[in-house]
ModelCIF file with pLDDT and N, C-alpha, C, O atoms, coordinates in Angstrom:
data_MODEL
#
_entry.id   MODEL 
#
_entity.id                         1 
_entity.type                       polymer 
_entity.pdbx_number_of_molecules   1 
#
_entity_poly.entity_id                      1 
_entity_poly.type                           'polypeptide(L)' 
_entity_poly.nstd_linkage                   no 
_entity_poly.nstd_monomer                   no 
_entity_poly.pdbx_seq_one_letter_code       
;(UNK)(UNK)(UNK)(UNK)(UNK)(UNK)(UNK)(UNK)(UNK)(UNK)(UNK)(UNK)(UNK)(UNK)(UNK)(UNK)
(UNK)(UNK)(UNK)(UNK)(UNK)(UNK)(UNK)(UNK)(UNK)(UNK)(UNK)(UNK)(UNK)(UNK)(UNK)(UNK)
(UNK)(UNK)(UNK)(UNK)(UNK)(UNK)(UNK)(UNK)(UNK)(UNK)(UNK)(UNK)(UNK)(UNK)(UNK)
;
_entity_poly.pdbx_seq_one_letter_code_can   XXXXXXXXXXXXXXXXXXXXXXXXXXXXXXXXXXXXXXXXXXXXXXX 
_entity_poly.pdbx_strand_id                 A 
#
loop_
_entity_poly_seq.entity_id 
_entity_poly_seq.num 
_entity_poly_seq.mon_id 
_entity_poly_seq.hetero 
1 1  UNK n 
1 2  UNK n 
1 3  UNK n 
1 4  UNK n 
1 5  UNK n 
1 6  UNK n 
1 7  UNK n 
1 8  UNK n 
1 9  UNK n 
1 10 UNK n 
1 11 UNK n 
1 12 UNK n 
1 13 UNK n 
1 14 UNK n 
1 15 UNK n 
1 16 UNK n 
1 17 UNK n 
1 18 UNK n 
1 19 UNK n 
1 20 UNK n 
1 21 UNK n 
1 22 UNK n 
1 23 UNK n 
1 24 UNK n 
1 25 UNK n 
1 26 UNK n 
1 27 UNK n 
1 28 UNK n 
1 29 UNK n 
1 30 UNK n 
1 31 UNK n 
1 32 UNK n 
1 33 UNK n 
1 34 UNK n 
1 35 UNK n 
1 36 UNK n 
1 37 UNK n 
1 38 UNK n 
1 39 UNK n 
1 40 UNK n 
1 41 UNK n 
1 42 UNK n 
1 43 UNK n 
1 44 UNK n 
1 45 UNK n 
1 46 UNK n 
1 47 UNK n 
#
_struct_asym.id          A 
_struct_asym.entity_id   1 
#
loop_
_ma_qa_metric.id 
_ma_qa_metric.mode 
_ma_qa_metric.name 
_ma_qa_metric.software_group_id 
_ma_qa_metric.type 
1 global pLDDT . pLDDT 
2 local  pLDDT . pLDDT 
#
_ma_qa_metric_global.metric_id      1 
_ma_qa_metric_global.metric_value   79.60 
_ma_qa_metric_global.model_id       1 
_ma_qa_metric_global.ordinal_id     1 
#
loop_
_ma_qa_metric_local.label_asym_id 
_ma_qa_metric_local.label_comp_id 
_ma_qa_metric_local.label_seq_id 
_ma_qa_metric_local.metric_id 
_ma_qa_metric_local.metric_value 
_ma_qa_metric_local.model_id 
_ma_qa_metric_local.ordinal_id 
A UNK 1  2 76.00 1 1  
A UNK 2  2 77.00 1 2  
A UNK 3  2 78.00 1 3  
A UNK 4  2 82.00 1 4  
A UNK 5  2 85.00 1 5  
A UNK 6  2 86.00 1 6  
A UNK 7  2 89.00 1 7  
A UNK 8  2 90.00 1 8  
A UNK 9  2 89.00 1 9  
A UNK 10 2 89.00 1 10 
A UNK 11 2 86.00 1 11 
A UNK 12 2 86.00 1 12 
A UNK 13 2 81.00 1 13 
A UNK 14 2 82.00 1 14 
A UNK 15 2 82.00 1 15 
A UNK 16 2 87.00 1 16 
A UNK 17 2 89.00 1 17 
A UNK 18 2 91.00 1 18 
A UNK 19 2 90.00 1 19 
A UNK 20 2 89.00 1 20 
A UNK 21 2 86.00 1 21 
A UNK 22 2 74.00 1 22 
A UNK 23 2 64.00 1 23 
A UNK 24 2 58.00 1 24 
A UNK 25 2 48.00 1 25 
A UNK 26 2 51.00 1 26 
A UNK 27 2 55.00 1 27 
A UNK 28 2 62.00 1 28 
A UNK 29 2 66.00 1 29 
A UNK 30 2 73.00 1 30 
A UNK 31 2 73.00 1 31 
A UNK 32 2 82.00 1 32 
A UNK 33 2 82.00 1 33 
A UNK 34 2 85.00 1 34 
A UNK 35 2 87.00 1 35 
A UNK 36 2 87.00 1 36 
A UNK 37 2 88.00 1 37 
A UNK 38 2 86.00 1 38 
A UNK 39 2 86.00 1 39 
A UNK 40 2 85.00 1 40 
A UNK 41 2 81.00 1 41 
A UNK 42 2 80.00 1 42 
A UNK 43 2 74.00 1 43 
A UNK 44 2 77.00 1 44 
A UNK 45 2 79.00 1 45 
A UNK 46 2 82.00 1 46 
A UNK 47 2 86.00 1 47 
#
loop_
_atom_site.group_PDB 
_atom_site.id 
_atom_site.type_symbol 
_atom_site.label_atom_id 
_atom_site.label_alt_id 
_atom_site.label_comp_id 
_atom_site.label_asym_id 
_atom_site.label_entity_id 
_atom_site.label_seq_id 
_atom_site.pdbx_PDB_ins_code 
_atom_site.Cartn_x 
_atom_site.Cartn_y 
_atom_site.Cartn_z 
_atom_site.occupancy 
_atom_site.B_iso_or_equiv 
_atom_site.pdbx_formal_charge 
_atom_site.auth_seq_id 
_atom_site.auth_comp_id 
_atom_site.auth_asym_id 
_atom_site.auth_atom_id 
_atom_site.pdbx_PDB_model_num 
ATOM 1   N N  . UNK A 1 1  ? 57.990 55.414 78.884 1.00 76.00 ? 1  UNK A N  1 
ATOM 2   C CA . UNK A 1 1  ? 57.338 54.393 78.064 1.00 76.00 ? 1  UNK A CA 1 
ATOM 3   C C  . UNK A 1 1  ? 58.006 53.021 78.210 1.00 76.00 ? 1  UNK A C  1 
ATOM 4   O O  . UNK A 1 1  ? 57.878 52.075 77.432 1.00 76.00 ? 1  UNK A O  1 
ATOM 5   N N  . UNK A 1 2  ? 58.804 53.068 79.432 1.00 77.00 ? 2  UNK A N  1 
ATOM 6   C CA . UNK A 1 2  ? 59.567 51.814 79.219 1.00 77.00 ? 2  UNK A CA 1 
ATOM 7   C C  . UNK A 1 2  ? 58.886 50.385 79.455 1.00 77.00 ? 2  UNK A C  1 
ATOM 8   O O  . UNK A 1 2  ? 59.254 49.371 78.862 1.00 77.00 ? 2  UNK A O  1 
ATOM 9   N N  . UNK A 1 3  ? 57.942 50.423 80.306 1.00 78.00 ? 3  UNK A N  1 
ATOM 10  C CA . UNK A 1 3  ? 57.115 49.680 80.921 1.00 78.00 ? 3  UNK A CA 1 
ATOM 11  C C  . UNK A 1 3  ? 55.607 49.414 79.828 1.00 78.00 ? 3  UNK A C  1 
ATOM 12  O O  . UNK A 1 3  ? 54.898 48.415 79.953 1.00 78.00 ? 3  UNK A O  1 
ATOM 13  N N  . UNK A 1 4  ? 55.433 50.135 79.151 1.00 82.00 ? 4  UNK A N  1 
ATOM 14  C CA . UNK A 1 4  ? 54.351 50.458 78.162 1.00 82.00 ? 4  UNK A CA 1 
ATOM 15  C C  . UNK A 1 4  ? 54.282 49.400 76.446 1.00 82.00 ? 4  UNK A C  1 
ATOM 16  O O  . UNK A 1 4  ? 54.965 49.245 75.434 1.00 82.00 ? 4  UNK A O  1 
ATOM 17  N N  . UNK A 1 5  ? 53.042 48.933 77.017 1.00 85.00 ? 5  UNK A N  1 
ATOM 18  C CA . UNK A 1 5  ? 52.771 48.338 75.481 1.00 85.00 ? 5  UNK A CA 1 
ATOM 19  C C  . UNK A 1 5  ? 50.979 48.375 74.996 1.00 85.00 ? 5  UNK A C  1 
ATOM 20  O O  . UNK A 1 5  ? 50.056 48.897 75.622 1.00 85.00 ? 5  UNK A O  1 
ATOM 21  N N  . UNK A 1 6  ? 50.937 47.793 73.971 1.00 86.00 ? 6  UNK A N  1 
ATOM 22  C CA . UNK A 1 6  ? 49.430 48.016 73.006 1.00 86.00 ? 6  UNK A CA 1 
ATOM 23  C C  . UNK A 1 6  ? 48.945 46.594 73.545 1.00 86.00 ? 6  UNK A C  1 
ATOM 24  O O  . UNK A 1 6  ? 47.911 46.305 74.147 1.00 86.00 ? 6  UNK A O  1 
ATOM 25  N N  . UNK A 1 7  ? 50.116 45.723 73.101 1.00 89.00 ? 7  UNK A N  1 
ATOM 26  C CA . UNK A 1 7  ? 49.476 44.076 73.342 1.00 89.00 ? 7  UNK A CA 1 
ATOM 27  C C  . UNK A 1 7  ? 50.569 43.121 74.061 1.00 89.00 ? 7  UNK A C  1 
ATOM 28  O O  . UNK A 1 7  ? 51.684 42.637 73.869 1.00 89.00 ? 7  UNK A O  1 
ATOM 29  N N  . UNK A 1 8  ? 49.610 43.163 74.937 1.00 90.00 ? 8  UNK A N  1 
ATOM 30  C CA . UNK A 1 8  ? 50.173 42.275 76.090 1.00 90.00 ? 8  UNK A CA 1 
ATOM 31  C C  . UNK A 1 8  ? 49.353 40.795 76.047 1.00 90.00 ? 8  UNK A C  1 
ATOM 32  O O  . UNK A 1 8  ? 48.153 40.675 76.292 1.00 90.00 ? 8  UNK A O  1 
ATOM 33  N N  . UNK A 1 9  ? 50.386 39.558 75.634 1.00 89.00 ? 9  UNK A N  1 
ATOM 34  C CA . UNK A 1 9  ? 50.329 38.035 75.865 1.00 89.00 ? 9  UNK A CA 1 
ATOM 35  C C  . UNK A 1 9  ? 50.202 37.222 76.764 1.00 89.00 ? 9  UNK A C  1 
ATOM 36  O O  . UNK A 1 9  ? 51.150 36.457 76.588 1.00 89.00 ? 9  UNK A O  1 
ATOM 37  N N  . UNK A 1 10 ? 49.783 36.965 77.410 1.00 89.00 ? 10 UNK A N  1 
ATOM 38  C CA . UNK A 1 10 ? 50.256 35.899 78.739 1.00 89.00 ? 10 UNK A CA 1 
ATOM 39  C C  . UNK A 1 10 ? 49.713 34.431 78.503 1.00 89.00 ? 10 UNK A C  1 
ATOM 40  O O  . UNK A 1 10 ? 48.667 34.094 77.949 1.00 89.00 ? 10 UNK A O  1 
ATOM 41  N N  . UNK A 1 11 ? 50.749 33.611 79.099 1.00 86.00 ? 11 UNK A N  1 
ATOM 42  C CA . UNK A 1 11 ? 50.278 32.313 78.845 1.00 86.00 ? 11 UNK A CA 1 
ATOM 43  C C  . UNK A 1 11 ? 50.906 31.399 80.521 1.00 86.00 ? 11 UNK A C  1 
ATOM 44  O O  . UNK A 1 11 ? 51.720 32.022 81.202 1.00 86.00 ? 11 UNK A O  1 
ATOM 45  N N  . UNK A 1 12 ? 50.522 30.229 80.924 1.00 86.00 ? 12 UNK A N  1 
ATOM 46  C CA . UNK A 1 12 ? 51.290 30.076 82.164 1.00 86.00 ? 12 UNK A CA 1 
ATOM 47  C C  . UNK A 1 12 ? 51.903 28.712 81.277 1.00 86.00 ? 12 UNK A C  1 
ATOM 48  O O  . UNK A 1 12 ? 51.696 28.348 80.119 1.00 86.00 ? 12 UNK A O  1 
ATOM 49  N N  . UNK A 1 13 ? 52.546 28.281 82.114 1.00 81.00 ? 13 UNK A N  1 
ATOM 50  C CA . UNK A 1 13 ? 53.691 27.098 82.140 1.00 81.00 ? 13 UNK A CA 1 
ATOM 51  C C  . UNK A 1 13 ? 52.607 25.658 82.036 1.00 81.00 ? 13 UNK A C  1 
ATOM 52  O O  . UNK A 1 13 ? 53.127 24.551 82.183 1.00 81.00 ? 13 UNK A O  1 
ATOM 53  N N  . UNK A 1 14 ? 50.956 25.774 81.753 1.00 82.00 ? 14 UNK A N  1 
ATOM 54  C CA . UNK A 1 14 ? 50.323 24.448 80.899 1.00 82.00 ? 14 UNK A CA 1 
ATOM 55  C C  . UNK A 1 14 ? 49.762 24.904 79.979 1.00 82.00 ? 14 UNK A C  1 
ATOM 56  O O  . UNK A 1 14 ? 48.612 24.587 79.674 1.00 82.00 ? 14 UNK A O  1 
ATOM 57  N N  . UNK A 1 15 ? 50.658 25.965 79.192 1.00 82.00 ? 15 UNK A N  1 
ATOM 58  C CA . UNK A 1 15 ? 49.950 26.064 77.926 1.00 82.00 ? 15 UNK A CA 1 
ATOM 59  C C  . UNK A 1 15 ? 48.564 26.606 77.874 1.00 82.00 ? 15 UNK A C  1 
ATOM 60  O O  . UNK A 1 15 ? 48.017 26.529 76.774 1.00 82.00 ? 15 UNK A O  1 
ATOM 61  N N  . UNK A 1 16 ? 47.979 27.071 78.727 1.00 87.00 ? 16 UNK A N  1 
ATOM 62  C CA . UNK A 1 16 ? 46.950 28.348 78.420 1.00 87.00 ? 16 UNK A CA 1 
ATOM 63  C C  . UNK A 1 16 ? 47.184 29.817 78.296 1.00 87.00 ? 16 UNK A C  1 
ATOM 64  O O  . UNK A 1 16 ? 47.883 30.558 78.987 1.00 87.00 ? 16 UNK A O  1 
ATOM 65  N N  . UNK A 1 17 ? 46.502 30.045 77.343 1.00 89.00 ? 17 UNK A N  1 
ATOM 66  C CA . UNK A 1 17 ? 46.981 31.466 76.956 1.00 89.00 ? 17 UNK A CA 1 
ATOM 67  C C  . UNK A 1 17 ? 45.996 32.347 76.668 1.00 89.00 ? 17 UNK A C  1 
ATOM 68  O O  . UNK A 1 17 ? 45.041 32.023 75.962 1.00 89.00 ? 17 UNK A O  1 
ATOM 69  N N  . UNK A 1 18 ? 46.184 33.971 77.376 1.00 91.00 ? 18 UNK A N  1 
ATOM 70  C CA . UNK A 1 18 ? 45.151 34.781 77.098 1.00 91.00 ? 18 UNK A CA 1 
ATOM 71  C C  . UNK A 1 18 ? 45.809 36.238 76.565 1.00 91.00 ? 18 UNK A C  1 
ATOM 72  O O  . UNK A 1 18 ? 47.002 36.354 76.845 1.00 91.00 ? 18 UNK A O  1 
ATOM 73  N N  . UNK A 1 19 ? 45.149 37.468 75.772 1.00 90.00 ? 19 UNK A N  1 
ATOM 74  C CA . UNK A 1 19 ? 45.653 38.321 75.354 1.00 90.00 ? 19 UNK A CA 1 
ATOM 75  C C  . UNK A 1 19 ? 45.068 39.126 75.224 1.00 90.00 ? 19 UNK A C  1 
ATOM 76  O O  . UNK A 1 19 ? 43.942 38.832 74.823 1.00 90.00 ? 19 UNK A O  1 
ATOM 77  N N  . UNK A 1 20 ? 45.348 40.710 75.446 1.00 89.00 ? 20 UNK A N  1 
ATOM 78  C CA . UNK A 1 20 ? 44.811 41.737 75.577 1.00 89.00 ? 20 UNK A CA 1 
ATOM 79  C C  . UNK A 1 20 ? 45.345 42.646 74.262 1.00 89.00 ? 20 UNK A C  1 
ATOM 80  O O  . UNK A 1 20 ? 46.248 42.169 73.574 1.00 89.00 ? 20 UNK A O  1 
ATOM 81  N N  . UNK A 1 21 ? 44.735 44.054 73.898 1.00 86.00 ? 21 UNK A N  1 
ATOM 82  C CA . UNK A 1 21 ? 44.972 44.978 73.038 1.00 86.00 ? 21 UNK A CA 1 
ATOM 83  C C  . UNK A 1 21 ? 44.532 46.059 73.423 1.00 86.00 ? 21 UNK A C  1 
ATOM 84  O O  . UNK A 1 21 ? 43.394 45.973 73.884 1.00 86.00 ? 21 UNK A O  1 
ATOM 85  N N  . UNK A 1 22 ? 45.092 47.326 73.423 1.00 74.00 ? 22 UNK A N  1 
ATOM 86  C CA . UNK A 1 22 ? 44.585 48.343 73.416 1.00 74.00 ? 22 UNK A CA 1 
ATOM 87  C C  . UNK A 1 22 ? 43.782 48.859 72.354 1.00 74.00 ? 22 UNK A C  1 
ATOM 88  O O  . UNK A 1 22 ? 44.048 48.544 71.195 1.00 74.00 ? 22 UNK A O  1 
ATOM 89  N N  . UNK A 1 23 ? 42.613 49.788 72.685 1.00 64.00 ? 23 UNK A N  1 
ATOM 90  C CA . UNK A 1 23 ? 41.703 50.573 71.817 1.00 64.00 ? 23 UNK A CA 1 
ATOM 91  C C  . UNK A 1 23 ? 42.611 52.409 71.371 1.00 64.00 ? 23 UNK A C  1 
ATOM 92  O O  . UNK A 1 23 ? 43.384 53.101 72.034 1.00 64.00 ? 23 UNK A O  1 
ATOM 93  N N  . UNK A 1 24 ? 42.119 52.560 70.241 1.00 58.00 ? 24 UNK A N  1 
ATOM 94  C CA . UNK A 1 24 ? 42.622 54.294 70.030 1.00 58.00 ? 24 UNK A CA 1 
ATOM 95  C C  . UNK A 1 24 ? 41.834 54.918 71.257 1.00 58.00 ? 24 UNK A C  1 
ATOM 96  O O  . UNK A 1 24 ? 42.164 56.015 71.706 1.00 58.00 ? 24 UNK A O  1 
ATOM 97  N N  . UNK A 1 25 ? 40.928 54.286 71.712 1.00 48.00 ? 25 UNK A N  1 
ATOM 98  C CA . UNK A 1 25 ? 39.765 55.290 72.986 1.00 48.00 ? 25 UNK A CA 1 
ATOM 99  C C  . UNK A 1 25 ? 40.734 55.791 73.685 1.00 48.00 ? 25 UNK A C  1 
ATOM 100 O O  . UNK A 1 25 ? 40.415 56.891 74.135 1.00 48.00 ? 25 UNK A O  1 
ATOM 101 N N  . UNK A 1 26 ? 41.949 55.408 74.019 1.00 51.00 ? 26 UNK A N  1 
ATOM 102 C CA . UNK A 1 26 ? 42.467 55.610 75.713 1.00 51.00 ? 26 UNK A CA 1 
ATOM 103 C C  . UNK A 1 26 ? 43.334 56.720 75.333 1.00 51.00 ? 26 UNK A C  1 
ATOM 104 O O  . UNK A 1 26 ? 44.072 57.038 76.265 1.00 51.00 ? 26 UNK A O  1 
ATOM 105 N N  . UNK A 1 27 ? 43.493 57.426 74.261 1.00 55.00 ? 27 UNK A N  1 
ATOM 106 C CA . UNK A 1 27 ? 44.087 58.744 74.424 1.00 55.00 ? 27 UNK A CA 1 
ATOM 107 C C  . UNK A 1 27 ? 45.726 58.683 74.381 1.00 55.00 ? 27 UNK A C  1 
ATOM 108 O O  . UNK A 1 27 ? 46.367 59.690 74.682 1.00 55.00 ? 27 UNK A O  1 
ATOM 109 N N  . UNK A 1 28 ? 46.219 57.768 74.092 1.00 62.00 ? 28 UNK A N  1 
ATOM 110 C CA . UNK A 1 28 ? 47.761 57.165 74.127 1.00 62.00 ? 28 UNK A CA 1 
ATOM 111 C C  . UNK A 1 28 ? 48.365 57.353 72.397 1.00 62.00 ? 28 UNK A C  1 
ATOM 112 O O  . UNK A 1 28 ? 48.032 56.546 71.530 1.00 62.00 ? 28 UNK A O  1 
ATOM 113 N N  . UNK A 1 29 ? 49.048 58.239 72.183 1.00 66.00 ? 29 UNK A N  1 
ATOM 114 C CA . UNK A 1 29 ? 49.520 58.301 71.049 1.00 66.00 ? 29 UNK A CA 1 
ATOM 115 C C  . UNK A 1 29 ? 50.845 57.519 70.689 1.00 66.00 ? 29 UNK A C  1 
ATOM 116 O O  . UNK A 1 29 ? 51.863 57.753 71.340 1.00 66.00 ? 29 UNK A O  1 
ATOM 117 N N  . UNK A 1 30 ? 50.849 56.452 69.505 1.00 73.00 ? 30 UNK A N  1 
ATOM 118 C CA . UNK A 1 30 ? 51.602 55.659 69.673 1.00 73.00 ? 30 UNK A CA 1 
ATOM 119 C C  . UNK A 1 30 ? 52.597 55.614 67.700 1.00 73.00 ? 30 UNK A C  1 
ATOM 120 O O  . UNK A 1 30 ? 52.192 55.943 66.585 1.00 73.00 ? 30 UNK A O  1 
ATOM 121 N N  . UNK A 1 31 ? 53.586 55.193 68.063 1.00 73.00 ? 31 UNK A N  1 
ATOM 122 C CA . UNK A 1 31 ? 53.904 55.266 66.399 1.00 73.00 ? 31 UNK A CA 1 
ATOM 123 C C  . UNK A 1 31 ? 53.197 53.526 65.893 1.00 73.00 ? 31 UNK A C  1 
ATOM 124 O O  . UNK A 1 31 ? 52.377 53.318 64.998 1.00 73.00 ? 31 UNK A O  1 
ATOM 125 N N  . UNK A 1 32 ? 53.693 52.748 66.586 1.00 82.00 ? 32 UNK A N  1 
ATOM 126 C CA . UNK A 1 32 ? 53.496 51.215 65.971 1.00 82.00 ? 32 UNK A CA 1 
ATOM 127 C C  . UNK A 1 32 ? 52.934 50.690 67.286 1.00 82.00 ? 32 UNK A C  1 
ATOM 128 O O  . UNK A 1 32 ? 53.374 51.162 68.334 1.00 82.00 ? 32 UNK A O  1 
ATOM 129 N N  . UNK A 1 33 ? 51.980 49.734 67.307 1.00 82.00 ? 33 UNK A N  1 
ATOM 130 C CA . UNK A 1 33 ? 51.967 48.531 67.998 1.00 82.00 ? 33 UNK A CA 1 
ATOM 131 C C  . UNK A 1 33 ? 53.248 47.690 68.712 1.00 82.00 ? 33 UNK A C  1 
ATOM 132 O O  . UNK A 1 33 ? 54.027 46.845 68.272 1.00 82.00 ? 33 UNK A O  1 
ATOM 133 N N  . UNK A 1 34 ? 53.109 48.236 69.825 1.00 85.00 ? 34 UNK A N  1 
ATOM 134 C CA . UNK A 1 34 ? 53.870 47.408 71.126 1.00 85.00 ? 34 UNK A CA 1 
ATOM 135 C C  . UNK A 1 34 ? 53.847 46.052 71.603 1.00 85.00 ? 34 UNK A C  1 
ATOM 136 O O  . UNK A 1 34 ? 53.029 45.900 72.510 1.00 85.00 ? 34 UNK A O  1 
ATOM 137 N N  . UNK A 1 35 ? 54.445 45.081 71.301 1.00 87.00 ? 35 UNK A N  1 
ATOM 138 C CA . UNK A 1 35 ? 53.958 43.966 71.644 1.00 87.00 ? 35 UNK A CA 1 
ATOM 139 C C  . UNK A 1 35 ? 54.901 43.329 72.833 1.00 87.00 ? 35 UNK A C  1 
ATOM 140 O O  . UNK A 1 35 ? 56.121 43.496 72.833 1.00 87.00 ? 35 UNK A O  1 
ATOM 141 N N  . UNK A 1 36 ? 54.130 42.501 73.957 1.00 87.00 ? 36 UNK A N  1 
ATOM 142 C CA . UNK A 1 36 ? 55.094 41.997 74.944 1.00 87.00 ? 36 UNK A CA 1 
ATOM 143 C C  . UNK A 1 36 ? 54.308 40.657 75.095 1.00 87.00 ? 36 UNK A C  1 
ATOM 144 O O  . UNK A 1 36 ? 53.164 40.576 74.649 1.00 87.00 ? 36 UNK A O  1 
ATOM 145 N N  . UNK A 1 37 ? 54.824 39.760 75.628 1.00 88.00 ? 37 UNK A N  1 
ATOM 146 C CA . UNK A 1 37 ? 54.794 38.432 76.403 1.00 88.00 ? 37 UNK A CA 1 
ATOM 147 C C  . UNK A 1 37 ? 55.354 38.516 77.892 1.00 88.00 ? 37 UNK A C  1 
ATOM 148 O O  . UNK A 1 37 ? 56.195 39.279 78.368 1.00 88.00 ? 37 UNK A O  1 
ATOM 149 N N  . UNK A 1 38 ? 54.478 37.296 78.585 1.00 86.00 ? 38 UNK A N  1 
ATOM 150 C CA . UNK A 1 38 ? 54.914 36.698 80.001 1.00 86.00 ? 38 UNK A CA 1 
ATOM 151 C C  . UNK A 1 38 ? 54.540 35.987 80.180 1.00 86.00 ? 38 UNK A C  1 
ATOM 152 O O  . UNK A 1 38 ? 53.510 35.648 79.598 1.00 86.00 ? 38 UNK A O  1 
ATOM 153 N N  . UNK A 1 39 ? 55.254 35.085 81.335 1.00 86.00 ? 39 UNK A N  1 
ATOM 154 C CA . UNK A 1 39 ? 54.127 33.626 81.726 1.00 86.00 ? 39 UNK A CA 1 
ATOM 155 C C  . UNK A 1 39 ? 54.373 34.053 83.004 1.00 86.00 ? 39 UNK A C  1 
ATOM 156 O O  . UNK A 1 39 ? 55.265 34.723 83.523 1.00 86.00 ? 39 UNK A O  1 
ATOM 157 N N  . UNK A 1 40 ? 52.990 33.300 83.543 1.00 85.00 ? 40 UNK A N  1 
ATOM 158 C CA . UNK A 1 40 ? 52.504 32.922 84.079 1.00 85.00 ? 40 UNK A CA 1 
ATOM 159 C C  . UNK A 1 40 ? 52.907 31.403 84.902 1.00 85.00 ? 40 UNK A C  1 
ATOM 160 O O  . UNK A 1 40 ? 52.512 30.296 84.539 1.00 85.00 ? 40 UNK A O  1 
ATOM 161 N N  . UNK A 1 41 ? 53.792 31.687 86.087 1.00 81.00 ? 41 UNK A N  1 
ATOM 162 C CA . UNK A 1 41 ? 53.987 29.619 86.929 1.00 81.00 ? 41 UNK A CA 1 
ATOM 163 C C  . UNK A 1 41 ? 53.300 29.848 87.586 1.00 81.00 ? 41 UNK A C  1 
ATOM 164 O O  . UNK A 1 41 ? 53.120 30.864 88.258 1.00 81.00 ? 41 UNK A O  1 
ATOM 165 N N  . UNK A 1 42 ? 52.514 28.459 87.473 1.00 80.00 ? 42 UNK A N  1 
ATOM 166 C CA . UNK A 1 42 ? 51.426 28.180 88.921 1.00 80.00 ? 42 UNK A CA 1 
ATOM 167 C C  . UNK A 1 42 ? 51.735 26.586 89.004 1.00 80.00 ? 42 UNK A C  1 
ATOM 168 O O  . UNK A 1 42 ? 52.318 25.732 88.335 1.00 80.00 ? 42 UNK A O  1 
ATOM 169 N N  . UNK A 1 43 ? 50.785 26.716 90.577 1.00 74.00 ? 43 UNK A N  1 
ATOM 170 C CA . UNK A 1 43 ? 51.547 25.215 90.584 1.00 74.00 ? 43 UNK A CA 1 
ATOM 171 C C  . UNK A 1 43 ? 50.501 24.286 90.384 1.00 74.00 ? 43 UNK A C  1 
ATOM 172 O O  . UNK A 1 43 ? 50.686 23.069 90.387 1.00 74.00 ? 43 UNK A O  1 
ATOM 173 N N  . UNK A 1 44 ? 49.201 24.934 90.178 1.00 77.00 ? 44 UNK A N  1 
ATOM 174 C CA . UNK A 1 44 ? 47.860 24.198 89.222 1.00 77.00 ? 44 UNK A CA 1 
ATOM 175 C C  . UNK A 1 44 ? 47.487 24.853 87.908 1.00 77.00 ? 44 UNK A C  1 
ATOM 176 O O  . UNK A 1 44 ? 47.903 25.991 87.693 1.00 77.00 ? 44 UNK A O  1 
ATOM 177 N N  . UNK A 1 45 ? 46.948 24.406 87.263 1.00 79.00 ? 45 UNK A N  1 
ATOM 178 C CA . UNK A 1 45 ? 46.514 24.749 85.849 1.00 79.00 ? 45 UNK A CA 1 
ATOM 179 C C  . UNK A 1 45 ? 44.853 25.584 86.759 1.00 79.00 ? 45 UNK A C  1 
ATOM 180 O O  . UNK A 1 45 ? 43.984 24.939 87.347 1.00 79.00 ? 45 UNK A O  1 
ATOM 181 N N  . UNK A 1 46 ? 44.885 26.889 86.604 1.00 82.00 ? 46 UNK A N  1 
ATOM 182 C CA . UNK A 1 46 ? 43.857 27.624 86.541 1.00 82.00 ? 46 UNK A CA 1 
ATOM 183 C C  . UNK A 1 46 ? 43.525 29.033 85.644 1.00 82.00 ? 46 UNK A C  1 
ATOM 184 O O  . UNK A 1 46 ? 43.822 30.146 86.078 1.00 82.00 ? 46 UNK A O  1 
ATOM 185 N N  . UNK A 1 47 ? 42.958 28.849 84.518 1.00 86.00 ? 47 UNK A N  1 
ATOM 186 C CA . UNK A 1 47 ? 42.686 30.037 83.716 1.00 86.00 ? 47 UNK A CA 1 
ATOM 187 C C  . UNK A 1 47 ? 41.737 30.965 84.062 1.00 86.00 ? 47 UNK A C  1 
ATOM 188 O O  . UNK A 1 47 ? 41.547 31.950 83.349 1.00 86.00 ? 47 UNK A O  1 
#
């Protein structure tokens, strides 16, 4: 589970940001909500 989360953040280095969540559908038994962040460098602003 080391690699494993519910909600995953991403945003890049101009401040756009998008975010995902898992559904109960996928069969993954969990105690709490996992939460992680990352960015995203690019060397243009493309969302």
């Amino acid at each position: 589970y080391s690699d494993f989360c519910t909600n995953l953040w991403c945003y890049d280095n101009f401040g756009a940001m998008w975010s995902v969540a898992y559904t109960p559908t996928i069969g993954v038994s969990v105690h709490h909500p996992v939460h992680r962040m990352v960015q995203f460098n690019y060397e243009e602003h493309n969302f």
